[in-house]
N, C-alpha and C. Protein backbone atom coordinates (compact mmCIF):
# COMPACT_ATOMS: atom_id res chain seq x y z
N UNK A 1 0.85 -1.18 0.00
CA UNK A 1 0.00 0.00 0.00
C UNK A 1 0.90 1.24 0.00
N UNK A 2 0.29 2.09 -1.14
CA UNK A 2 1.17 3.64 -1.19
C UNK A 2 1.09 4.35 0.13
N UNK A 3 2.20 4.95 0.87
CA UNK A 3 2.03 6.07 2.08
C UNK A 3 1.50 7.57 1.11
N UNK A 4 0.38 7.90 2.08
CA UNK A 4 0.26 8.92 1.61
C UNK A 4 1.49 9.95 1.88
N UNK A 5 1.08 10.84 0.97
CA UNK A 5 2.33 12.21 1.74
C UNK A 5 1.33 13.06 2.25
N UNK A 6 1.97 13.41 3.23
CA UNK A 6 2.03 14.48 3.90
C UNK A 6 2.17 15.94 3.74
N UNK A 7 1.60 16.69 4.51
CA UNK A 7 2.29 18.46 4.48
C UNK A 7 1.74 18.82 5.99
N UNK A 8 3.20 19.55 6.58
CA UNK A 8 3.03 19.74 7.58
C UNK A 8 3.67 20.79 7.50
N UNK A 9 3.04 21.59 8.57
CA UNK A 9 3.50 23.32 8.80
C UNK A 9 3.76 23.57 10.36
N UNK A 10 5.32 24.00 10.33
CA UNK A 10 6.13 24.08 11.53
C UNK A 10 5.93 25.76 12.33
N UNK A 11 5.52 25.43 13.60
CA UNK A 11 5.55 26.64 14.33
C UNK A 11 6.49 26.84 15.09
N UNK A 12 6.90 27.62 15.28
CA UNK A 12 8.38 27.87 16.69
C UNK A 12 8.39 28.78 17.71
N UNK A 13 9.02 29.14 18.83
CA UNK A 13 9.53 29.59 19.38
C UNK A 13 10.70 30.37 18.87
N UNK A 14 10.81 31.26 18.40
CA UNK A 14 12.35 31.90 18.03
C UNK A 14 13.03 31.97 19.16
N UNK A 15 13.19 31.93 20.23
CA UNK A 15 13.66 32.74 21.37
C UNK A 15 14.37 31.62 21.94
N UNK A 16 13.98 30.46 21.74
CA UNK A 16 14.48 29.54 22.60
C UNK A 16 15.52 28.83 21.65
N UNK A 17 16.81 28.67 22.59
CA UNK A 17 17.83 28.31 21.57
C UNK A 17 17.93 26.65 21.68
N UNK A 18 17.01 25.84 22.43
CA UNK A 18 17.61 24.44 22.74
C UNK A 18 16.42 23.70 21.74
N UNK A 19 15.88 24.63 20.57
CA UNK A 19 15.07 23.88 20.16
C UNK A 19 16.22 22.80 18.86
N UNK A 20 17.07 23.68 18.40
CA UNK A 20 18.33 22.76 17.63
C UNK A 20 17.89 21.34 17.35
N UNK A 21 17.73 20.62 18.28
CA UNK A 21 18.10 19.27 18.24
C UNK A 21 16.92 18.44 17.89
N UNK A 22 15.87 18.93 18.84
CA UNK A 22 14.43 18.35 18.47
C UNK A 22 14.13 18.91 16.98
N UNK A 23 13.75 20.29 16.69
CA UNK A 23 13.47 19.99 15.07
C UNK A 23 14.21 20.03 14.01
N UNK A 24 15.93 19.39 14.28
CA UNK A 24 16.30 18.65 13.48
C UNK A 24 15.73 17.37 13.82
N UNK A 25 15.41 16.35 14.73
CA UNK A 25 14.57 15.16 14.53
C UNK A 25 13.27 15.18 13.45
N UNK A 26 12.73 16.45 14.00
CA UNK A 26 11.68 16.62 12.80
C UNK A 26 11.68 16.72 11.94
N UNK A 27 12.38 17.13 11.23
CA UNK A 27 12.61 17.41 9.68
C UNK A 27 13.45 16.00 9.21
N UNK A 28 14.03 15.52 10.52
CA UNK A 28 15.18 14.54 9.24
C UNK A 28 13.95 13.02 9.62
N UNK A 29 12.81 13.02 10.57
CA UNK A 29 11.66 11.97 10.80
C UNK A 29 10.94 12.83 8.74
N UNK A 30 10.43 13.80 9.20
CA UNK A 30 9.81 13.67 7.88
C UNK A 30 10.13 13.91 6.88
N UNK A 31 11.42 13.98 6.69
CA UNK A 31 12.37 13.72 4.96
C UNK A 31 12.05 12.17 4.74
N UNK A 32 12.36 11.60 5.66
CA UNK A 32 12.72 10.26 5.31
C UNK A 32 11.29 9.77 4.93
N UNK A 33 10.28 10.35 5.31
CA UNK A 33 8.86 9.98 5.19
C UNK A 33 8.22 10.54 3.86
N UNK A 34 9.14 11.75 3.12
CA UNK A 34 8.79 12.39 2.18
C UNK A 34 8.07 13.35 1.98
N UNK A 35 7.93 14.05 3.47
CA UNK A 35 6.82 14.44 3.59
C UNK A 35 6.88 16.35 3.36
N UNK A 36 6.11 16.93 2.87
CA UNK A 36 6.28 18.42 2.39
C UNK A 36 6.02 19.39 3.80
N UNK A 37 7.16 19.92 3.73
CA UNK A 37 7.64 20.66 5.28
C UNK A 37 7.46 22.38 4.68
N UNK A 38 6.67 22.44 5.78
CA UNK A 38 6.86 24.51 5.40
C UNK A 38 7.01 24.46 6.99
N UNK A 39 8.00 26.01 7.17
CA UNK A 39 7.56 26.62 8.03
C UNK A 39 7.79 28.53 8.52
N UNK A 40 7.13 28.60 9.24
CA UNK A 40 6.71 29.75 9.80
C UNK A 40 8.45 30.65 9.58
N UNK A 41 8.11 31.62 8.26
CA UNK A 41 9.18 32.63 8.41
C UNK A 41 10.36 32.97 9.50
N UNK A 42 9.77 33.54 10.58
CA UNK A 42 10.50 33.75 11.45
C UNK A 42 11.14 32.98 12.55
N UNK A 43 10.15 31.78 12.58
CA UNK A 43 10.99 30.63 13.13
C UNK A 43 12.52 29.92 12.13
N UNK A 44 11.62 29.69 10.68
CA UNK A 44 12.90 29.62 9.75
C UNK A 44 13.97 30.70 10.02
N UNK A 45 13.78 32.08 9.89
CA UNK A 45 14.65 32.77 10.17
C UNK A 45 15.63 32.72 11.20
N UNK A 46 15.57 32.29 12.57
CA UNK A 46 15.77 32.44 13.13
C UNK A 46 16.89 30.90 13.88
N UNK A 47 16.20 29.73 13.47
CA UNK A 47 17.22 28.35 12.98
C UNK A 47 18.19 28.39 11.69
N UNK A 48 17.68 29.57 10.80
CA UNK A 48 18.96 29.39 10.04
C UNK A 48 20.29 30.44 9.97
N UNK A 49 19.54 31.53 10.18
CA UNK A 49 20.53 32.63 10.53
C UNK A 49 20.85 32.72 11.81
N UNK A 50 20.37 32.59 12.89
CA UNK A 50 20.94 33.04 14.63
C UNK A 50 21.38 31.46 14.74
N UNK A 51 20.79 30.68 14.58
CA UNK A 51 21.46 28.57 15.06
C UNK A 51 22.33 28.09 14.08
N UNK A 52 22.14 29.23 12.74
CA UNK A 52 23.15 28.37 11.37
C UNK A 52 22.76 26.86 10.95
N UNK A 53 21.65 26.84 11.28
CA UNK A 53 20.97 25.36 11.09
C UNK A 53 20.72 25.52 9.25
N UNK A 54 21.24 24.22 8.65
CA UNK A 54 20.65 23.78 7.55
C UNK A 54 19.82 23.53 7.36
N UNK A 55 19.11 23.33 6.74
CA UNK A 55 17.62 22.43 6.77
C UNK A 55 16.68 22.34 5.18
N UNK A 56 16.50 21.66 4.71
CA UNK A 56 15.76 21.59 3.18
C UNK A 56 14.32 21.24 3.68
N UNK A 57 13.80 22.00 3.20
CA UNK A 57 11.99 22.25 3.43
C UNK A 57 11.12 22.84 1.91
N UNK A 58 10.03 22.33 1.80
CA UNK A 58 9.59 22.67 0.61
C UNK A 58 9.18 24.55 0.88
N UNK A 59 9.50 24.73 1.74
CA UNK A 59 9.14 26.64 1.53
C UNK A 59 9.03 27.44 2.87
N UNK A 60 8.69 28.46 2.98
CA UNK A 60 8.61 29.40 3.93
C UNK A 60 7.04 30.13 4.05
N UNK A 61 6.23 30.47 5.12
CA UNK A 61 5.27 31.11 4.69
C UNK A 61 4.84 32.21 5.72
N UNK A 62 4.10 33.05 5.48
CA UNK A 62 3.95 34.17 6.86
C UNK A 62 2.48 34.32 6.73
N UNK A 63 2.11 34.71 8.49
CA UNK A 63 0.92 35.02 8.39
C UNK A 63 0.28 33.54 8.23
N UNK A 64 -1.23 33.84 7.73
CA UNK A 64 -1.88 32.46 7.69
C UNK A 64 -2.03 31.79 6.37
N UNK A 65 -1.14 32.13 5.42
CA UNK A 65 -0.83 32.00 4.18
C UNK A 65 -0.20 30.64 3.94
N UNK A 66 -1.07 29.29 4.51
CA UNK A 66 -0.38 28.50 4.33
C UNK A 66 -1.35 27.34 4.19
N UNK A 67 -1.18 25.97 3.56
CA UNK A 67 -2.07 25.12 3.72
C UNK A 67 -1.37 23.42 3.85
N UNK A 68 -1.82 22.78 5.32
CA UNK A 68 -1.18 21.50 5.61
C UNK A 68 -2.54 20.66 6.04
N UNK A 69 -1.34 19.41 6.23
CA UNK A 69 -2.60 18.66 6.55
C UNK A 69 -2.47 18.56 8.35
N UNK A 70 -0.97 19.11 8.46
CA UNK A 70 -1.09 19.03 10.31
C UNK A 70 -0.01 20.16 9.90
N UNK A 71 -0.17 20.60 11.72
CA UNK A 71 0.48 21.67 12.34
C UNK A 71 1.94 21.24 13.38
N UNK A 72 3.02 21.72 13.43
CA UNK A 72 3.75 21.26 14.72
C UNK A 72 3.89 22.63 15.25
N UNK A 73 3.51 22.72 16.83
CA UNK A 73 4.25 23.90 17.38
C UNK A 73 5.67 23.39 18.31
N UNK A 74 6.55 23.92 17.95
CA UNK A 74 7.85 23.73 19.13
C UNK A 74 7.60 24.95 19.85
N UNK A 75 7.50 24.36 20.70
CA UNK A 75 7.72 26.00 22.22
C UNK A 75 6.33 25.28 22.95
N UNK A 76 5.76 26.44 24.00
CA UNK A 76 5.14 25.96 25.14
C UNK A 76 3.64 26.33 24.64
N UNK A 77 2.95 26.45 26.05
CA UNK A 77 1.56 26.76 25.71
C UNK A 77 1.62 27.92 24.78
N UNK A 78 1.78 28.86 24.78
CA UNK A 78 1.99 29.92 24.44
C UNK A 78 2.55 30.12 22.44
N UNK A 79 3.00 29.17 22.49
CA UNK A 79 3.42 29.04 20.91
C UNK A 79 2.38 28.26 20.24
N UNK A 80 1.75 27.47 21.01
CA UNK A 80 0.54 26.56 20.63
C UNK A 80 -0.29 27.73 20.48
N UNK A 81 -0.58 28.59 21.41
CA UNK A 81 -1.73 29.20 21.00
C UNK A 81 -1.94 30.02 19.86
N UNK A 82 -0.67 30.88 19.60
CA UNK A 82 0.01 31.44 18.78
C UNK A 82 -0.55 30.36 17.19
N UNK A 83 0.15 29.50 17.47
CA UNK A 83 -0.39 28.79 16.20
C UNK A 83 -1.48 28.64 15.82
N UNK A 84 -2.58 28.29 16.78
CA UNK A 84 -3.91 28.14 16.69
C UNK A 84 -4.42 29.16 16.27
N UNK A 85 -4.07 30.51 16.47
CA UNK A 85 -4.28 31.75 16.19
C UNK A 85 -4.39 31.66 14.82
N UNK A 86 -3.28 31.03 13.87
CA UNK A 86 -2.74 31.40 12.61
C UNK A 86 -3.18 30.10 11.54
N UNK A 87 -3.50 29.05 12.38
CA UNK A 87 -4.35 27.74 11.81
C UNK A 87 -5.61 28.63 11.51
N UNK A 88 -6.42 29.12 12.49
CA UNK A 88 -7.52 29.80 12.59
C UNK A 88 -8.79 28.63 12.40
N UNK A 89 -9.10 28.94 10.85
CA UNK A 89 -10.68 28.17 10.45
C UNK A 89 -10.10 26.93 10.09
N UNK A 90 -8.95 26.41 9.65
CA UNK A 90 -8.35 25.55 8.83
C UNK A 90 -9.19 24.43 9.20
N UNK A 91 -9.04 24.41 10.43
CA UNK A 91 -9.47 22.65 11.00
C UNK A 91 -8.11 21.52 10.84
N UNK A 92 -6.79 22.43 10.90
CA UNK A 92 -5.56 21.88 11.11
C UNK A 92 -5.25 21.00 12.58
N UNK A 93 -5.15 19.60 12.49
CA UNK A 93 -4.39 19.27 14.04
C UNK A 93 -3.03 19.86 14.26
N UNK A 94 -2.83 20.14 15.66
CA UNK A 94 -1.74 21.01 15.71
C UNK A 94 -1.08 19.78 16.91
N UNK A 95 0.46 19.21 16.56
CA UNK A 95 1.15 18.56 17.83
C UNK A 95 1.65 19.82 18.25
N UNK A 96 1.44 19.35 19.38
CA UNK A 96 2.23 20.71 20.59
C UNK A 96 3.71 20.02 21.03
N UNK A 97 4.56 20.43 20.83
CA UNK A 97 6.36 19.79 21.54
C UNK A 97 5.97 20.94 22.32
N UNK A 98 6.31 20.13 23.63
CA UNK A 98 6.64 21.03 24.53
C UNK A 98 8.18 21.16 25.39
N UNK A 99 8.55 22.57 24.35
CA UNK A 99 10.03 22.89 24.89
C UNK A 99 10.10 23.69 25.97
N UNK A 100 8.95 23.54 27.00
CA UNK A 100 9.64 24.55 28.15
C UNK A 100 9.23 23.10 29.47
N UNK A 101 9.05 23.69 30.55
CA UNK A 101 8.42 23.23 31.71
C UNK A 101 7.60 22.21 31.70
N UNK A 102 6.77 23.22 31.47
CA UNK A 102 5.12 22.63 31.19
C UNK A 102 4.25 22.96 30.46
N UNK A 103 3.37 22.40 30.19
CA UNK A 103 2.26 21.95 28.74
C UNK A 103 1.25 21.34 28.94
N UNK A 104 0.49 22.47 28.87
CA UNK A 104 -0.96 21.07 29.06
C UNK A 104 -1.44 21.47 27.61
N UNK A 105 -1.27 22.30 26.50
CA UNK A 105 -1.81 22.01 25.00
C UNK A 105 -0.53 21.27 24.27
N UNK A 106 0.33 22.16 24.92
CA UNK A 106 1.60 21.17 23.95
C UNK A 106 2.40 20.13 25.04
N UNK A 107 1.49 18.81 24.68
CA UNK A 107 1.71 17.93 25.93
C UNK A 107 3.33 16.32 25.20
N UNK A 108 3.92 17.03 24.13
CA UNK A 108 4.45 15.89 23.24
C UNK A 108 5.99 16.76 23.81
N UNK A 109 6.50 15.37 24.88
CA UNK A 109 7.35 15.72 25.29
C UNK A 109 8.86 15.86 23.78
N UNK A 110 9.90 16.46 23.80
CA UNK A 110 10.93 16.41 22.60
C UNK A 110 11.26 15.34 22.62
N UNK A 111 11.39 14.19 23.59
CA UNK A 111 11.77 12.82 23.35
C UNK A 111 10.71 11.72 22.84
N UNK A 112 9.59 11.94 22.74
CA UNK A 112 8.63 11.44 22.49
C UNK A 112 8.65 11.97 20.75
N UNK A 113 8.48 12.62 20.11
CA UNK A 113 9.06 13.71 18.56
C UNK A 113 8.65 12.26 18.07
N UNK A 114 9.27 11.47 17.40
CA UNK A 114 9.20 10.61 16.80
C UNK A 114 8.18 9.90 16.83
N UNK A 115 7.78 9.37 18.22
CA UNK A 115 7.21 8.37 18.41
C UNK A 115 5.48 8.85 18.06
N UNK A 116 5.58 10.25 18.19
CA UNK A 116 4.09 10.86 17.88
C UNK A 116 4.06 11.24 16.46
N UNK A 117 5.03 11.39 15.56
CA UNK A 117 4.81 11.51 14.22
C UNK A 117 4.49 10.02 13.65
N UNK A 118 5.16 9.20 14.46
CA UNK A 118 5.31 7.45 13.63
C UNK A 118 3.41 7.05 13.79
N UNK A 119 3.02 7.43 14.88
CA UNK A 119 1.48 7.62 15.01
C UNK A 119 0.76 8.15 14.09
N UNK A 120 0.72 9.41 13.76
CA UNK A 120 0.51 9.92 12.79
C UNK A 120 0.32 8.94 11.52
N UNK A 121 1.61 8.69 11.05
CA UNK A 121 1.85 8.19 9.97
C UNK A 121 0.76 6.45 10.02
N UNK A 122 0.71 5.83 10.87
CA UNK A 122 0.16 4.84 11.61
C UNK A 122 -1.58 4.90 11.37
N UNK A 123 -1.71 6.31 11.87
CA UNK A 123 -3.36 6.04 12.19
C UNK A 123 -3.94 6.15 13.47
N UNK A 124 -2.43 6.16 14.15
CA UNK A 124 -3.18 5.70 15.80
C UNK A 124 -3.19 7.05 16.60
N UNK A 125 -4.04 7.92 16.70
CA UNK A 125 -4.04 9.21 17.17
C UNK A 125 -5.49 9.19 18.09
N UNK A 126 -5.47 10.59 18.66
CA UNK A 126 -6.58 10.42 18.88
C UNK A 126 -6.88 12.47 18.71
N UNK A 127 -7.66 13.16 17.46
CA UNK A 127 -7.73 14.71 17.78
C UNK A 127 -8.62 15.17 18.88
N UNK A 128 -8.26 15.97 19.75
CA UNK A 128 -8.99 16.83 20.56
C UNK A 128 -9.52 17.94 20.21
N UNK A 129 -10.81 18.18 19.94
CA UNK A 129 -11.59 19.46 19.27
C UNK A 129 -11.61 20.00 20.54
N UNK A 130 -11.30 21.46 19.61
CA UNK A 130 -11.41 22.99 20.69
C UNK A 130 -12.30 23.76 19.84
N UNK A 131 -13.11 24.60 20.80
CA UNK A 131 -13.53 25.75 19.85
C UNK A 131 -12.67 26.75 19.86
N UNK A 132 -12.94 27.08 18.75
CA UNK A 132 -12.05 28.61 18.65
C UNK A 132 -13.26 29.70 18.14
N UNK A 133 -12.54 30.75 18.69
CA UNK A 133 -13.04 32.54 18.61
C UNK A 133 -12.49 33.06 17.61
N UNK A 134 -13.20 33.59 16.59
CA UNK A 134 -13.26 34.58 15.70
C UNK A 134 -13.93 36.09 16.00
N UNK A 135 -12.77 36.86 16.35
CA UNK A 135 -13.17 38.39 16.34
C UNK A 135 -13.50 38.83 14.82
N UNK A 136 -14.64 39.83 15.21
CA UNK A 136 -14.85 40.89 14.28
C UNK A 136 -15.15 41.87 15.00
N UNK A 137 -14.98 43.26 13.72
CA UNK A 137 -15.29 44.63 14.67
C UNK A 137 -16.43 44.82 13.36
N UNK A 138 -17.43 45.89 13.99
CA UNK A 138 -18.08 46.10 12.86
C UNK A 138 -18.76 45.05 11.95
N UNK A 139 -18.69 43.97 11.69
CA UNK A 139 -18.96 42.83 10.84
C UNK A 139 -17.79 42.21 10.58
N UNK A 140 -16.41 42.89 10.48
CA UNK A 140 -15.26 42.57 9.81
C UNK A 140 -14.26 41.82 10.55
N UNK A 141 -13.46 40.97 9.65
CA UNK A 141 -12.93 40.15 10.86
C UNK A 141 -11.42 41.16 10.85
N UNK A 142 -10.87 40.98 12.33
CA UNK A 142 -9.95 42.03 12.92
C UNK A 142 -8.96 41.87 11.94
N UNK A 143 -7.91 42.87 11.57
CA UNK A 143 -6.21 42.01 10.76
C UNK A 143 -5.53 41.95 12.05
N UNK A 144 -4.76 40.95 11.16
CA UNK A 144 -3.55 39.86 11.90
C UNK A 144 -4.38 38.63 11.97
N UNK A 145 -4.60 37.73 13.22
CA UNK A 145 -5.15 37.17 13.42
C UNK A 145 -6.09 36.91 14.46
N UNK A 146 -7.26 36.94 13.77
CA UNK A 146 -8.82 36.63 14.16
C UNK A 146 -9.35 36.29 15.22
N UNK A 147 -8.69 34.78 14.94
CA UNK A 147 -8.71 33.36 15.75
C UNK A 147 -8.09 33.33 16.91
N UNK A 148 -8.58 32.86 17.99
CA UNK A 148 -8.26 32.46 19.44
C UNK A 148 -8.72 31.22 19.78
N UNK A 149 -8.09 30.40 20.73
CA UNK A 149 -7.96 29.34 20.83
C UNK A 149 -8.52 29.31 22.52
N UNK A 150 -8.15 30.10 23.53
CA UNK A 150 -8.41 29.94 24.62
C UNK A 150 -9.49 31.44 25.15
N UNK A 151 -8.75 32.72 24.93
CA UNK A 151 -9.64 33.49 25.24
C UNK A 151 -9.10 35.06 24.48
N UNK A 152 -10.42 36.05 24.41
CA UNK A 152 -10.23 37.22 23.66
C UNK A 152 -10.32 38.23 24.42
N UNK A 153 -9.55 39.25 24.83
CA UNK A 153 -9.42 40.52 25.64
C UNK A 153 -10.17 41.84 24.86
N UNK A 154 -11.21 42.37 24.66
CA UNK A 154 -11.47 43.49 24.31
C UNK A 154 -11.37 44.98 25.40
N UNK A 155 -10.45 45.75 25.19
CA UNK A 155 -10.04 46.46 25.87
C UNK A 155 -10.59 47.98 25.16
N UNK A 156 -10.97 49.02 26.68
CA UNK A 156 -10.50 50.56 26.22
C UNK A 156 -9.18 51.31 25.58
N UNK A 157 -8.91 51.73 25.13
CA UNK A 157 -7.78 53.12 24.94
C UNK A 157 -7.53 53.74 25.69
N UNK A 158 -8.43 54.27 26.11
CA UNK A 158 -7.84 55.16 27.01
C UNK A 158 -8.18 54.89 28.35
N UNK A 159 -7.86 55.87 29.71
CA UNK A 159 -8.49 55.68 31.21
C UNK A 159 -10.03 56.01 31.52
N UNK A 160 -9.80 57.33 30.79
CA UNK A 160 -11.17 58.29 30.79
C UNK A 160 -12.69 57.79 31.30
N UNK A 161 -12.88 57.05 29.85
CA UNK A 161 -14.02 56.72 29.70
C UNK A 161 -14.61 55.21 29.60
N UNK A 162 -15.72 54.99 29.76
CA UNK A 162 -15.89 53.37 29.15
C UNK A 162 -16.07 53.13 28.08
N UNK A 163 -16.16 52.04 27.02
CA UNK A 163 -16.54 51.47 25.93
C UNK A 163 -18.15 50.93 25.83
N UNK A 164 -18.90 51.30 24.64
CA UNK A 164 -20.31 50.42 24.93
C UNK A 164 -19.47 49.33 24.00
N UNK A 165 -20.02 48.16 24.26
CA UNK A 165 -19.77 46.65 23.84
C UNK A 165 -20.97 45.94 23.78
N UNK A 166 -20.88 45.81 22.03
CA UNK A 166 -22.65 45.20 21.85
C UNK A 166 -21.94 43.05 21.29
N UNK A 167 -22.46 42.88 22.05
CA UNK A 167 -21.68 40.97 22.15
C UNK A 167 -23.09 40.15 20.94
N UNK A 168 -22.40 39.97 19.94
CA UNK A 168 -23.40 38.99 18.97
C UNK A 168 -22.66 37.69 18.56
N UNK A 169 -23.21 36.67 18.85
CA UNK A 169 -22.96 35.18 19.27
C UNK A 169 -23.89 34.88 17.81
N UNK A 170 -23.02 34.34 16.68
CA UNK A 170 -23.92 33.63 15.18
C UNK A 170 -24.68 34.71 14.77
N UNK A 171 -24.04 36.09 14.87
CA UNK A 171 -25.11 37.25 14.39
C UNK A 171 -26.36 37.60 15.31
N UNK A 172 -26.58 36.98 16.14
CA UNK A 172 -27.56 37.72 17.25
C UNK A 172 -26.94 38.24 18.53
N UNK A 173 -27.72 39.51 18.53
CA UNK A 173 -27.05 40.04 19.94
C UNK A 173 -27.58 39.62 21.27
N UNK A 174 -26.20 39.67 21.50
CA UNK A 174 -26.73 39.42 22.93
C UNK A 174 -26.73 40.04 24.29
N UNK A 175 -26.15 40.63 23.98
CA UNK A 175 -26.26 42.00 24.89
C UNK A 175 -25.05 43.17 24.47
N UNK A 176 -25.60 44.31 25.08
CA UNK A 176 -25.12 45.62 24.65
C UNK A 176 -25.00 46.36 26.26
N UNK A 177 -23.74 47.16 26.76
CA UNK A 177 -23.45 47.66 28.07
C UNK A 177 -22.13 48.13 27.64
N UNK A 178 -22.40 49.53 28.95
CA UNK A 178 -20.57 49.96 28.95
C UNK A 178 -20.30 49.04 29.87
N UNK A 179 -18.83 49.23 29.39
CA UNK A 179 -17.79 48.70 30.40
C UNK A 179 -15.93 48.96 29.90
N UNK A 180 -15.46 48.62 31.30
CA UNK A 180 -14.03 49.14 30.60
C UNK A 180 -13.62 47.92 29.59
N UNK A 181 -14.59 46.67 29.68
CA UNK A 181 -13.74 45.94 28.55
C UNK A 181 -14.30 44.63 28.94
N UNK A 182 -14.34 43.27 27.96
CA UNK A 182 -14.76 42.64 27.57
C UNK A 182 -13.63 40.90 27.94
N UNK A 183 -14.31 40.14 28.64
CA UNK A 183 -12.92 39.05 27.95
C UNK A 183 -13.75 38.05 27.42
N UNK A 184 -13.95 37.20 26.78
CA UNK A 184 -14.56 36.15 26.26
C UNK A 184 -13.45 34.67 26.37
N UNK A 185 -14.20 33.86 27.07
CA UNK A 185 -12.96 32.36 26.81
C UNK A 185 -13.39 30.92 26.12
N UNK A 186 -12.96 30.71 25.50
CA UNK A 186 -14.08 29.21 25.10
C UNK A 186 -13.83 28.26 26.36
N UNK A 187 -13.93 27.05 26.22
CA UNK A 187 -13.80 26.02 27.17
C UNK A 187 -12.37 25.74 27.22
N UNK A 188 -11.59 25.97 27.00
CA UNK A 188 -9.77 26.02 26.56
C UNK A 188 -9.26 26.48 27.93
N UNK A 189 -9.62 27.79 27.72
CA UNK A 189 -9.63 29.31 28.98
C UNK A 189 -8.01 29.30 28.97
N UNK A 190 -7.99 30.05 29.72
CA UNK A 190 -6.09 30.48 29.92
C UNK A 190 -5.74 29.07 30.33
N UNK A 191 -4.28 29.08 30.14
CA UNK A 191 -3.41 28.13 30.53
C UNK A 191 -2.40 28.34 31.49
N UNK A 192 -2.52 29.42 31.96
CA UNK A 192 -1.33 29.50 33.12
C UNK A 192 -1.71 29.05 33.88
N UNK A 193 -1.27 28.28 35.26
CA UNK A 193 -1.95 27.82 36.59
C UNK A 193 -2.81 27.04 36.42
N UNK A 194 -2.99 26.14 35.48
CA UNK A 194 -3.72 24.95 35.37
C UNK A 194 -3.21 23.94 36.13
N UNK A 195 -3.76 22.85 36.74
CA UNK A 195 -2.98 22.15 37.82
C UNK A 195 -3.71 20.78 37.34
């Protein structure tokens, strides 16, 4: 039986320098698999010019300008979310490596790398659906990115005064009030201090 191929789109951490080693596992697990590797500009940037890392990948992409059949984030909760941000509507699975501490979205320890792509490739997974938040202002969806994964901060400008904030859930409103500001969370909610 033919392996399908693959396309997978790499998220990073720029900041963290001990990622080196783990996504060279990744890239040299899915060369050998054949599989079509993009990733995130500034993470590329930043393994090849600041780490001098080599690496052959079918491309580079920024923003949400990209299309896979899975996601990898290297880095912590925080890069996961980041990604999810930039997956947005896709309906992309995203593995979380988790290169810091702790992880409860990006729960795929760097020594484990392999053993969760060979899954992948396998069949034997299991996806966890999240909802995600799509901002709009006005009708329009916000620039940058939209999408939130855990929760959305709508904030004042200034001290002064309050904001009215009219909240429409599928185009119906649901309520309208000042206030200095707004947070909305899906069932995700923050990740710090999760225990």
């Amino acid at each position: 039986m033919a392996q399908r191929l693959l396309k997978f789109a790499i998220f990073g951490n720029e900041y963290q320098i001990k990622k080196a080693i783990p996504i060279q596992k990744v890239l040299s697990y899915l060369s050998e698999k054949q599989a079509e590797v993009y990733m995130d500009r500034m993470f590329y940037d930043f393994l090849t010019q600041e780490q001098r890392l080599e690496m052959e990948i079918a491309g580079v992409f920024d923003g949400m300008d990209f299309q896979a059949d899975y996601a990898i984030s290297m880095g912590g909760d925080g890069t996961f979310l980041k990604a999810a941000s930039r997956v947005g509507a896709k309906q992309i699975p995203i593995i979380g490596v988790n290169m810091g501490r702790m992880g409860f979205l990006a729960d795929v320890l760097p020594s484990e790398i392999e053993s969760a792509l060979n899954s992948i490739y396998l069949g034997e997974y299991k996806i966890e659906n999240h909802t995600v938040i799509q901002v709009e202002a006005n009708g329009e969806p916000i620039t940058g990115y939209p999408y939130a994964l855990n929760d959305i901060a709508v904030l004042k400008r200034d001290i002064a005064s309050m904001i009215t904030i009219r909240t429409h859930i599928d185009g119906e409103l649901l309520v309208a009030y000042q206030a200095d500001g707004l947070i909305i969370a899906t069932p995700t909610g923050p990740t710090k201090g999760k225990n």
